[in-house]
N, C-alpha and C. Protein backbone atom coordinates (compact mmCIF):
# COMPACT_ATOMS: atom_id res chain seq x y z
N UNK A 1 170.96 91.63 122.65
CA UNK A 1 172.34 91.19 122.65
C UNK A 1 172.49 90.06 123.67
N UNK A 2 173.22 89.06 123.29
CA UNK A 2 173.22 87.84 123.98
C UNK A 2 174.90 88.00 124.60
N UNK A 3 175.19 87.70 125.70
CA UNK A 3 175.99 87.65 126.51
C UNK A 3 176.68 86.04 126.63
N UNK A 4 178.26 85.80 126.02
CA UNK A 4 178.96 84.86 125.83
C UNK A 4 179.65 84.48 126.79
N UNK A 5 179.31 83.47 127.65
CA UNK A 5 180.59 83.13 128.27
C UNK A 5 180.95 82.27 128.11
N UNK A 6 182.27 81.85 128.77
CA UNK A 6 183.37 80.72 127.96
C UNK A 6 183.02 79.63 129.36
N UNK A 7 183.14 78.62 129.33
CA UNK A 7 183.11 77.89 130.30
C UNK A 7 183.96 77.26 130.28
N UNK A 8 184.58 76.86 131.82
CA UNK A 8 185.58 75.95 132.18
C UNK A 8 185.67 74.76 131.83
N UNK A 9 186.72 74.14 131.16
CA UNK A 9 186.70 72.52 130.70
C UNK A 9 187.97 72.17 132.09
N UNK A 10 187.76 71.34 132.70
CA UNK A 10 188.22 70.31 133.24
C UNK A 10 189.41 69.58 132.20
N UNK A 11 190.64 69.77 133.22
CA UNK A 11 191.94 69.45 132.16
C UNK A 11 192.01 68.08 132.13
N UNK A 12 192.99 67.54 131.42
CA UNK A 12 192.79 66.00 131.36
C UNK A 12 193.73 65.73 131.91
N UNK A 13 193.74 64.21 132.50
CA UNK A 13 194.79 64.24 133.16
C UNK A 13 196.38 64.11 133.24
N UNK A 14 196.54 63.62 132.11
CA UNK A 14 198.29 63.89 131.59
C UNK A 14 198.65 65.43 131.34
N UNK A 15 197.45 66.56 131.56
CA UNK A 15 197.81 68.09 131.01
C UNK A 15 197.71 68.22 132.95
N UNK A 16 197.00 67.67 133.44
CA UNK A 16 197.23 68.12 134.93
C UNK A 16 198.71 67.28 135.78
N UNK A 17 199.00 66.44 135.25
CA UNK A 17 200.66 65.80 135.30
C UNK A 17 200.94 66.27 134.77
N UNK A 18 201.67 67.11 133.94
CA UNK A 18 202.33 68.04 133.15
C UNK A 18 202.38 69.51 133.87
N UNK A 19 201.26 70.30 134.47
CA UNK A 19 201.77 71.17 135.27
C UNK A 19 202.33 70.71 136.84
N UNK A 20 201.89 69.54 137.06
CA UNK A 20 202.55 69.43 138.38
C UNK A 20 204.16 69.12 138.05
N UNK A 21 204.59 68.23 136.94
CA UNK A 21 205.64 68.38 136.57
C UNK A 21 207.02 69.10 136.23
N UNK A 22 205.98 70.42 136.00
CA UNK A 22 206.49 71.43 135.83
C UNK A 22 206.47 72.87 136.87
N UNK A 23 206.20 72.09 137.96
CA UNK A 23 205.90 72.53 138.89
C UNK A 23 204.93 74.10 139.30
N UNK A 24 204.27 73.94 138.30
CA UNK A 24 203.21 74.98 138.37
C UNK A 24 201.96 74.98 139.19
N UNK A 25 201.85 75.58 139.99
CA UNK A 25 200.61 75.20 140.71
C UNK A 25 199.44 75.89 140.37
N UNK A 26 198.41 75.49 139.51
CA UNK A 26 197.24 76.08 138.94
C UNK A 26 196.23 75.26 139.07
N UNK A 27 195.20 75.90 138.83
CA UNK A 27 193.90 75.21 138.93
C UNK A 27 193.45 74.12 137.87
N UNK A 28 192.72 72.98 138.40
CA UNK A 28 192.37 71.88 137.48
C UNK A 28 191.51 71.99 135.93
N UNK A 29 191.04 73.05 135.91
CA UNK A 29 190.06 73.56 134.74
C UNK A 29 190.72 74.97 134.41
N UNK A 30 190.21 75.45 132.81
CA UNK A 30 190.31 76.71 132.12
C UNK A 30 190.24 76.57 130.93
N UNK A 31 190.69 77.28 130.10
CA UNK A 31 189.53 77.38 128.84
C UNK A 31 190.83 77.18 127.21
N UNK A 32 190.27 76.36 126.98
CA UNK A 32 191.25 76.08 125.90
C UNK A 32 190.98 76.96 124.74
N UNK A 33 191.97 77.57 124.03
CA UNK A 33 191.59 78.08 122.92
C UNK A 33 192.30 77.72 121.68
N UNK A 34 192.23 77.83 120.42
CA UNK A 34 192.70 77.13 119.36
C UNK A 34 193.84 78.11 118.80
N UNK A 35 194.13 79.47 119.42
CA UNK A 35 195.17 79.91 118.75
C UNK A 35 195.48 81.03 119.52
N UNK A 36 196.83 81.70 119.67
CA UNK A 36 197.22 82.97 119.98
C UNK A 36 198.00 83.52 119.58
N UNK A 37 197.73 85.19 119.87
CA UNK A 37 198.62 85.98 118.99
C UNK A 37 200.01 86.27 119.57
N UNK A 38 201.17 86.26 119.48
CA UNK A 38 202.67 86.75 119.93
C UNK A 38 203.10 87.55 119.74
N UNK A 39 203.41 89.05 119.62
CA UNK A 39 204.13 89.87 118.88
C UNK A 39 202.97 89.99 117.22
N UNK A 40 202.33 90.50 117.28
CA UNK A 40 201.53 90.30 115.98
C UNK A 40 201.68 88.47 114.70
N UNK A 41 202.19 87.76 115.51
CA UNK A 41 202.10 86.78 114.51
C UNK A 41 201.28 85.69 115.73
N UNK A 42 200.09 84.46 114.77
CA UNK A 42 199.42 83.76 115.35
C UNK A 42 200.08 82.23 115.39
N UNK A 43 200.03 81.98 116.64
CA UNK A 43 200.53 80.64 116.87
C UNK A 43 198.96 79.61 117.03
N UNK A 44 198.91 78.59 116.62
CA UNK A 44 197.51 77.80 116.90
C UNK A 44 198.04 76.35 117.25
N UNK A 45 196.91 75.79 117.98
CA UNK A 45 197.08 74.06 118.22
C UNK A 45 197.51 73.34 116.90
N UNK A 46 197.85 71.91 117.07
CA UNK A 46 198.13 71.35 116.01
C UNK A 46 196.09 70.61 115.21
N UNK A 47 195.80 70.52 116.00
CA UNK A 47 194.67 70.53 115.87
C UNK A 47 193.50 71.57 115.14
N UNK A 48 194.39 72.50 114.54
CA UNK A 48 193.26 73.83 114.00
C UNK A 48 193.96 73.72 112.90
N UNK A 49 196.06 74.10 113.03
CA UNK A 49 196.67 74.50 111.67
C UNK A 49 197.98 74.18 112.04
N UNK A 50 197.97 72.66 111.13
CA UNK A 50 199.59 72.29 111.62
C UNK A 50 200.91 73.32 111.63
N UNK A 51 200.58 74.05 110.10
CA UNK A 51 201.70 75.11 110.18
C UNK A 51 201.67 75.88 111.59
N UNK A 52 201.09 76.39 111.95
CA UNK A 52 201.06 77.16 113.30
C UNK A 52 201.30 76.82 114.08
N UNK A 53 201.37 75.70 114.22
CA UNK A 53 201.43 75.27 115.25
C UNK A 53 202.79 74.62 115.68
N UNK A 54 203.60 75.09 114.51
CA UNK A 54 205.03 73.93 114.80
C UNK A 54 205.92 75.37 114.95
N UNK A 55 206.55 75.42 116.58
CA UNK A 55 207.35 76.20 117.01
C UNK A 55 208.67 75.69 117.58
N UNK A 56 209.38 77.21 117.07
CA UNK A 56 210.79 77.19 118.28
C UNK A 56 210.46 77.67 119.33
N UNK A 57 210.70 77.09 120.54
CA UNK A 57 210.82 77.47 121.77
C UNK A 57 212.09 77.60 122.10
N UNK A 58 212.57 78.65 123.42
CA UNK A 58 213.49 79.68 124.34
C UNK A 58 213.35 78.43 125.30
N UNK A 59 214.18 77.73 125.61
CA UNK A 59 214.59 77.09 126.98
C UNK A 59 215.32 78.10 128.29
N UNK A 60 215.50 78.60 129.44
CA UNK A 60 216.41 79.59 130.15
C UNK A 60 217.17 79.28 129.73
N UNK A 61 217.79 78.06 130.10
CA UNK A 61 219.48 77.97 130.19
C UNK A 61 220.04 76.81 129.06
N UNK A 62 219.02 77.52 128.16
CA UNK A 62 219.91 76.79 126.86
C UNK A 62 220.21 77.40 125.66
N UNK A 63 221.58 77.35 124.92
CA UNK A 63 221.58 77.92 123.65
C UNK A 63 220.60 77.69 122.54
N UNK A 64 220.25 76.39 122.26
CA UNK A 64 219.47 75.96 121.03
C UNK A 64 217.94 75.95 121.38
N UNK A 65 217.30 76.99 120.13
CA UNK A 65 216.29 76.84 120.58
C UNK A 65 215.64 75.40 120.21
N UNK A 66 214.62 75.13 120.89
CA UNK A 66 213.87 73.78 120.20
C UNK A 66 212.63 74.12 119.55
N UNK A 67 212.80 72.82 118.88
CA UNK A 67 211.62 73.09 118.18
C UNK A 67 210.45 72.08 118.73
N UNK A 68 208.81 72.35 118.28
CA UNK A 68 207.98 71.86 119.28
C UNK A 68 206.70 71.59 118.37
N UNK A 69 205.83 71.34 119.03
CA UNK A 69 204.33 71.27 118.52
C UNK A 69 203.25 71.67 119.66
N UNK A 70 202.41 72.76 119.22
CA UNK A 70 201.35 73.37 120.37
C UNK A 70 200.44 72.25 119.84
N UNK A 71 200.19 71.53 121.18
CA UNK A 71 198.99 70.45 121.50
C UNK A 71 197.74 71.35 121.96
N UNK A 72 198.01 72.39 123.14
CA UNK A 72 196.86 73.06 123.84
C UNK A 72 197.21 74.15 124.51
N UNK A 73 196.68 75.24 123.72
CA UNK A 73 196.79 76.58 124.21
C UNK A 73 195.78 76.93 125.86
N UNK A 74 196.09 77.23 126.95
CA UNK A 74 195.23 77.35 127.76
C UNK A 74 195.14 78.29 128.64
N UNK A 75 193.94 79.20 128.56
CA UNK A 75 193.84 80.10 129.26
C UNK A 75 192.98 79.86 130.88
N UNK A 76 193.80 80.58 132.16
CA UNK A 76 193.55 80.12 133.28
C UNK A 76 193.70 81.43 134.03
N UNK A 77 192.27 81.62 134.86
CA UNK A 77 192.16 82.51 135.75
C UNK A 77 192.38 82.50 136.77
N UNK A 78 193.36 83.13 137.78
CA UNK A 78 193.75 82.84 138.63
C UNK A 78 194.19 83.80 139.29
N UNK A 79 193.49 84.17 140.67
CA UNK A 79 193.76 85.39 141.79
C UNK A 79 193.02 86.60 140.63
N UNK A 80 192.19 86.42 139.88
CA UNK A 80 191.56 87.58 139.38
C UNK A 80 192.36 88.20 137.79
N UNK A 81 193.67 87.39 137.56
CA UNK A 81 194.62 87.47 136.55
C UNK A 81 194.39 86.31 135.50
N UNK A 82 194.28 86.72 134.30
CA UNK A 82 194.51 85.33 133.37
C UNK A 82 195.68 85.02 132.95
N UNK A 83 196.18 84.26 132.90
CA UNK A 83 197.59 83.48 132.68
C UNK A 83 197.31 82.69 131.51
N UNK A 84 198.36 82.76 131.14
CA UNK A 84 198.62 81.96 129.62
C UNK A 84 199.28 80.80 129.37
N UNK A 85 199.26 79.47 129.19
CA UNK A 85 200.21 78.53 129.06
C UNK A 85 199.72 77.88 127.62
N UNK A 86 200.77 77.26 127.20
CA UNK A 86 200.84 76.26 125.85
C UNK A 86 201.82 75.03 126.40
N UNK A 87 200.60 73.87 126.41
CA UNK A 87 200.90 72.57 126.24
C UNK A 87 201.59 72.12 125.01
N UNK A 88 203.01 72.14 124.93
CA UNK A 88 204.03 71.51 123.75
C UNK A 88 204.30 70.02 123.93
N UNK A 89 204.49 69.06 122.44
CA UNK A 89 205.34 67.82 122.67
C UNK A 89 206.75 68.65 121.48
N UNK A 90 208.12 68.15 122.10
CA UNK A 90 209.43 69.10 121.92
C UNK A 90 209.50 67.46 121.05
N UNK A 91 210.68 68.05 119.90
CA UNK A 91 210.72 66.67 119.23
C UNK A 91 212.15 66.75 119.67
N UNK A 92 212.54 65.58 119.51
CA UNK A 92 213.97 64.96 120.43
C UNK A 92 215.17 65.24 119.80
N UNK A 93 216.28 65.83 120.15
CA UNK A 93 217.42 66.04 119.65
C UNK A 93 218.35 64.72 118.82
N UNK A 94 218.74 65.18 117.68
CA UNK A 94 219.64 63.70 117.14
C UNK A 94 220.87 63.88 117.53
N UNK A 95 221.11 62.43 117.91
CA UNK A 95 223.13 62.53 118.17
C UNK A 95 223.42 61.64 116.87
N UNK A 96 224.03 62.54 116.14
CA UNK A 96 225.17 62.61 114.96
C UNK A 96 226.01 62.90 115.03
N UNK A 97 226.93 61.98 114.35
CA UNK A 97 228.21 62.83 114.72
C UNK A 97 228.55 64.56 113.72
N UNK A 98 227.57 63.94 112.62
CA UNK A 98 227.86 65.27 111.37
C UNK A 98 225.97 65.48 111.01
N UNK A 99 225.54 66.86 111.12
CA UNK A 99 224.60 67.75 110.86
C UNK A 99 224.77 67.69 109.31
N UNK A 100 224.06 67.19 108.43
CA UNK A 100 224.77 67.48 107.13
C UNK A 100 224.00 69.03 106.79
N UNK A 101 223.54 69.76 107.63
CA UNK A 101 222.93 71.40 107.31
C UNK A 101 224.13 72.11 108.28
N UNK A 102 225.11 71.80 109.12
CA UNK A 102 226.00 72.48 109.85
C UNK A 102 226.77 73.27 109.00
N UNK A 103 226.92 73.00 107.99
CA UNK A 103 227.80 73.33 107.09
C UNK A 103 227.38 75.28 106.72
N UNK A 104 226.10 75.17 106.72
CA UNK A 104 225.29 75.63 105.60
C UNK A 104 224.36 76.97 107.19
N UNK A 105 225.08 77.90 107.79
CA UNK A 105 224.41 78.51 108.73
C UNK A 105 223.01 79.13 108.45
N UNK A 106 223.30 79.64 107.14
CA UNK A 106 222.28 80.82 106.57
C UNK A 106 220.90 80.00 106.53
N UNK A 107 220.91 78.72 106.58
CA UNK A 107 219.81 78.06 106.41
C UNK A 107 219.00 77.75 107.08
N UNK A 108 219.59 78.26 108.29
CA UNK A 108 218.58 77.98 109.92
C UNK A 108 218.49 76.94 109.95
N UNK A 109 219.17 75.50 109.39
CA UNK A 109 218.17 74.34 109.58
C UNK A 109 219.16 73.50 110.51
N UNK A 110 218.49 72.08 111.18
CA UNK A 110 218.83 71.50 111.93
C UNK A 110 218.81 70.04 111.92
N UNK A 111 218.40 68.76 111.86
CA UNK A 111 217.92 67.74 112.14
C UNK A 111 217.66 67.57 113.12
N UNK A 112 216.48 66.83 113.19
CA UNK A 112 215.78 66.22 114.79
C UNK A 112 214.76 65.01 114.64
N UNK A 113 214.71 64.18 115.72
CA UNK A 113 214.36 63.52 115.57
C UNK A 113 212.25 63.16 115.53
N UNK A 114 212.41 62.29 114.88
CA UNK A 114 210.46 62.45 114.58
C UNK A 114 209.81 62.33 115.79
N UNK A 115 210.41 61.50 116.58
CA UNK A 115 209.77 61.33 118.03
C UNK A 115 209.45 62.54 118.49
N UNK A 116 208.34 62.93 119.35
CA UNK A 116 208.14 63.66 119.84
C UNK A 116 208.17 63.36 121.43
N UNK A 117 208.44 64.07 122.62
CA UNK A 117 208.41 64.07 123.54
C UNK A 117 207.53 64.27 124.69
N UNK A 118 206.95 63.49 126.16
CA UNK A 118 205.82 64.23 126.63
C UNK A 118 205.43 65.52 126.55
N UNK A 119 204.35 65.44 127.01
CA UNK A 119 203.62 66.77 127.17
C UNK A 119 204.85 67.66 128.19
N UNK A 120 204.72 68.98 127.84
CA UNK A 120 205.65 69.78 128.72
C UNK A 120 204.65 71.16 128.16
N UNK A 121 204.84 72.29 129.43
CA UNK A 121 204.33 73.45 129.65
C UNK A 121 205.45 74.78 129.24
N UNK A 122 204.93 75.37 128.43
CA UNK A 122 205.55 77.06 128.65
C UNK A 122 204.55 78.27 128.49
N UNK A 123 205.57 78.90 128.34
CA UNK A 123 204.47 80.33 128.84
C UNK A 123 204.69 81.39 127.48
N UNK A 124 203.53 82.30 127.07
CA UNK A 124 204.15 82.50 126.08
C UNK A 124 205.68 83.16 125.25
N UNK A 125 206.15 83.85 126.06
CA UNK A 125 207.68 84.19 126.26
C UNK A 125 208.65 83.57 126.27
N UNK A 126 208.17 82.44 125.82
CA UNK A 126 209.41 81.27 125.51
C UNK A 126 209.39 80.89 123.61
N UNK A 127 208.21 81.51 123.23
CA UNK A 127 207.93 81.22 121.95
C UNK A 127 209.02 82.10 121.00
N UNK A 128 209.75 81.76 120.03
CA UNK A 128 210.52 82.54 119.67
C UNK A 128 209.70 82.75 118.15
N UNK A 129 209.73 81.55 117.41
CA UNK A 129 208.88 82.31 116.06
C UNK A 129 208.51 80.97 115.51
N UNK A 130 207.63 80.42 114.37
CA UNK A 130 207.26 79.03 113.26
C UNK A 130 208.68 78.64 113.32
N UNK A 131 208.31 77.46 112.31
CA UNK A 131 209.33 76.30 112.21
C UNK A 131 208.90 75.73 111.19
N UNK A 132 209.40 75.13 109.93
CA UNK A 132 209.30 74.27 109.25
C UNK A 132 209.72 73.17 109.62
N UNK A 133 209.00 71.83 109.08
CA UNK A 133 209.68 70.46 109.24
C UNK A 133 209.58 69.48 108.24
N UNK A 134 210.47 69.53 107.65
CA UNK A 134 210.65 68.33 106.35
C UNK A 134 210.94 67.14 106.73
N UNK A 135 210.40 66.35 106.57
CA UNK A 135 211.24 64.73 106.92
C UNK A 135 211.43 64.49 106.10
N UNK A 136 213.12 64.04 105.80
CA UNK A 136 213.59 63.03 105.61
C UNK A 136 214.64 61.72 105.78
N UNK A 137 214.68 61.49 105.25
CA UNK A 137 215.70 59.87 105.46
C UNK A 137 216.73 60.05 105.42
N UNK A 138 217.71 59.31 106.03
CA UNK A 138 219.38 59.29 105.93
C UNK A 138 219.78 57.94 106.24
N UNK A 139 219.91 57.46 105.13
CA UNK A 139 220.11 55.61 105.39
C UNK A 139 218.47 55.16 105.59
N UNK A 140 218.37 54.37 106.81
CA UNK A 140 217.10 53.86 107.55
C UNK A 140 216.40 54.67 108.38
N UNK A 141 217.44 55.59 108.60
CA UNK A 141 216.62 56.21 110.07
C UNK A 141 216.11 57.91 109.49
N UNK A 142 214.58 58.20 109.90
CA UNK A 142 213.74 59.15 109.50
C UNK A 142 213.93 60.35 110.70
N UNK A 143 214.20 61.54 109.36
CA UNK A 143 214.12 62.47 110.53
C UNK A 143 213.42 63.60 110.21
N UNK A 144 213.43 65.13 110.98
CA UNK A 144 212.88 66.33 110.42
C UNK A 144 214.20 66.93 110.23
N UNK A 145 213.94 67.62 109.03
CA UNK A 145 214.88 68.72 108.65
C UNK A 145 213.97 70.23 109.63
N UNK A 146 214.93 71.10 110.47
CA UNK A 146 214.16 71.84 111.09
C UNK A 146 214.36 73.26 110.68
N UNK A 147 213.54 74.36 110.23
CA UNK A 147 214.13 75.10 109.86
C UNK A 147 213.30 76.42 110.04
N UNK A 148 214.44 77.00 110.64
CA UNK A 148 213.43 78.86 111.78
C UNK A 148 212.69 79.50 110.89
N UNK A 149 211.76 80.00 110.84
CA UNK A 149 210.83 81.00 110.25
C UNK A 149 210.67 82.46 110.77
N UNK A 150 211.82 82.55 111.38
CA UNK A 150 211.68 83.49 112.27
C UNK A 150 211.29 85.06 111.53
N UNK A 151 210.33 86.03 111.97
CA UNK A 151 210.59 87.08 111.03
C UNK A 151 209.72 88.29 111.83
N UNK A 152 210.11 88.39 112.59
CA UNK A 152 209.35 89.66 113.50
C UNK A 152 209.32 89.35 115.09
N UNK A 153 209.62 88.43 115.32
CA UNK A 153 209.76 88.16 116.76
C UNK A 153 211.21 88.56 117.13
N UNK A 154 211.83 87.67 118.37
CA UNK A 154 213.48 88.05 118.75
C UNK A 154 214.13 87.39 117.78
N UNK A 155 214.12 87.76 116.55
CA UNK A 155 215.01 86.93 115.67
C UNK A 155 216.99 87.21 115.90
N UNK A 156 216.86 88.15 116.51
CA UNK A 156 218.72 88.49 116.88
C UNK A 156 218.87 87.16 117.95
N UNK A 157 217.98 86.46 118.98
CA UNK A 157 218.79 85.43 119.71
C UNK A 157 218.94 84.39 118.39
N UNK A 158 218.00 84.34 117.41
CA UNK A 158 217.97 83.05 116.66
C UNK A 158 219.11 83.03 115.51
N UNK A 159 219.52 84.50 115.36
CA UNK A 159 220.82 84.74 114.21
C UNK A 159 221.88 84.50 115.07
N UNK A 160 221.90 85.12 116.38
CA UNK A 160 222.93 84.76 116.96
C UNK A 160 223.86 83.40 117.41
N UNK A 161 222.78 82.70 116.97
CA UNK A 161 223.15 81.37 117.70
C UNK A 161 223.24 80.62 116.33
N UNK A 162 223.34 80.70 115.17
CA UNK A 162 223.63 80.19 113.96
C UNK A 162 224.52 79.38 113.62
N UNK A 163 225.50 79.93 114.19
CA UNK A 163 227.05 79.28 114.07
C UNK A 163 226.84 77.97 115.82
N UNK A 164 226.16 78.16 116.78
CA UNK A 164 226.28 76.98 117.48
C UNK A 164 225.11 76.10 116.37
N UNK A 165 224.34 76.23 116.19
CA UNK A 165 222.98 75.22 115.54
C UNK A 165 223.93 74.33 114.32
């Protein structure tokens, strides 16, 4: 029997600006992995399985969840504990004056914009559940239609908040 170990990759450096950003203080290396499990459902990089990889995230102190893309799942040992983080880019909120899905609650859906945003850090407890993303057009300007998949995770914060989305 052959004995596996994982070896440390050395983070890069916009993922090591990104935890200092976020003011996390962790070590420069740990071990990337391509997917994790939440509550029995698997979240993965965008890099393994786009579907999986396109989440709502739990902000603290915000009603709406956002929606995101896992760039890099990373596991990090530290004081003898492994810790969990996921490197997200959050795609950017649209200012409209009219949601043309506001109308329509039951549909979970949202518009947002295609841009995606730097690198930013969470932990997995911010993950609420998948996300669909349709783009399309309205006039000139391209967007995602966003829409919760939620179905075994905290789906009561994501019903609850229906009528703000």
């Amino acid at each position: 029997m052959v004995a596996v170990t994982k070896l440390a990759h050395v983070f890069p450096t916009e993922l090591c600006l990104t935890f200092q950003r976020s003011q996390i203080d962790t070590a420069s290396s740990g071990h990337f992995v391509s997917d994790i499990s939440i509550q029995g459902l698997t979240f993965s990089t965008f890099s393994k399985n786009r579907g999986n990889a396109c989440v709502l995230i739990r902000e603290p102190n915000d009603m709406i969840p956002m929606p995101a893309e896992v760039v890099h799942i990373i596991e990090i040992l530290e004081e003898g504990t492994s810790k969990t983080y996921l490197a997200v880019r959050r795609l950017e909120p649209v200012a409209l004056h009219h949601d043309p899905f506001s109308r329509y609650p039951a549909l979970r859906t949202r518009l947002w914009k295609r841009r995606l945003s730097d690198l930013d850090v969470v932990v997995p407890s911010q993950i609420l559940s998948h996300c669909a993303r349709l783009p399309i057009r309205i006039g000139q300007e391209k967007y995602f239609a966003v829409l919760s998949l939620c179905r075994g995770l905290d789906c009561s914060y994501i019903h609850n908040i229906l009528v703000v989305w």
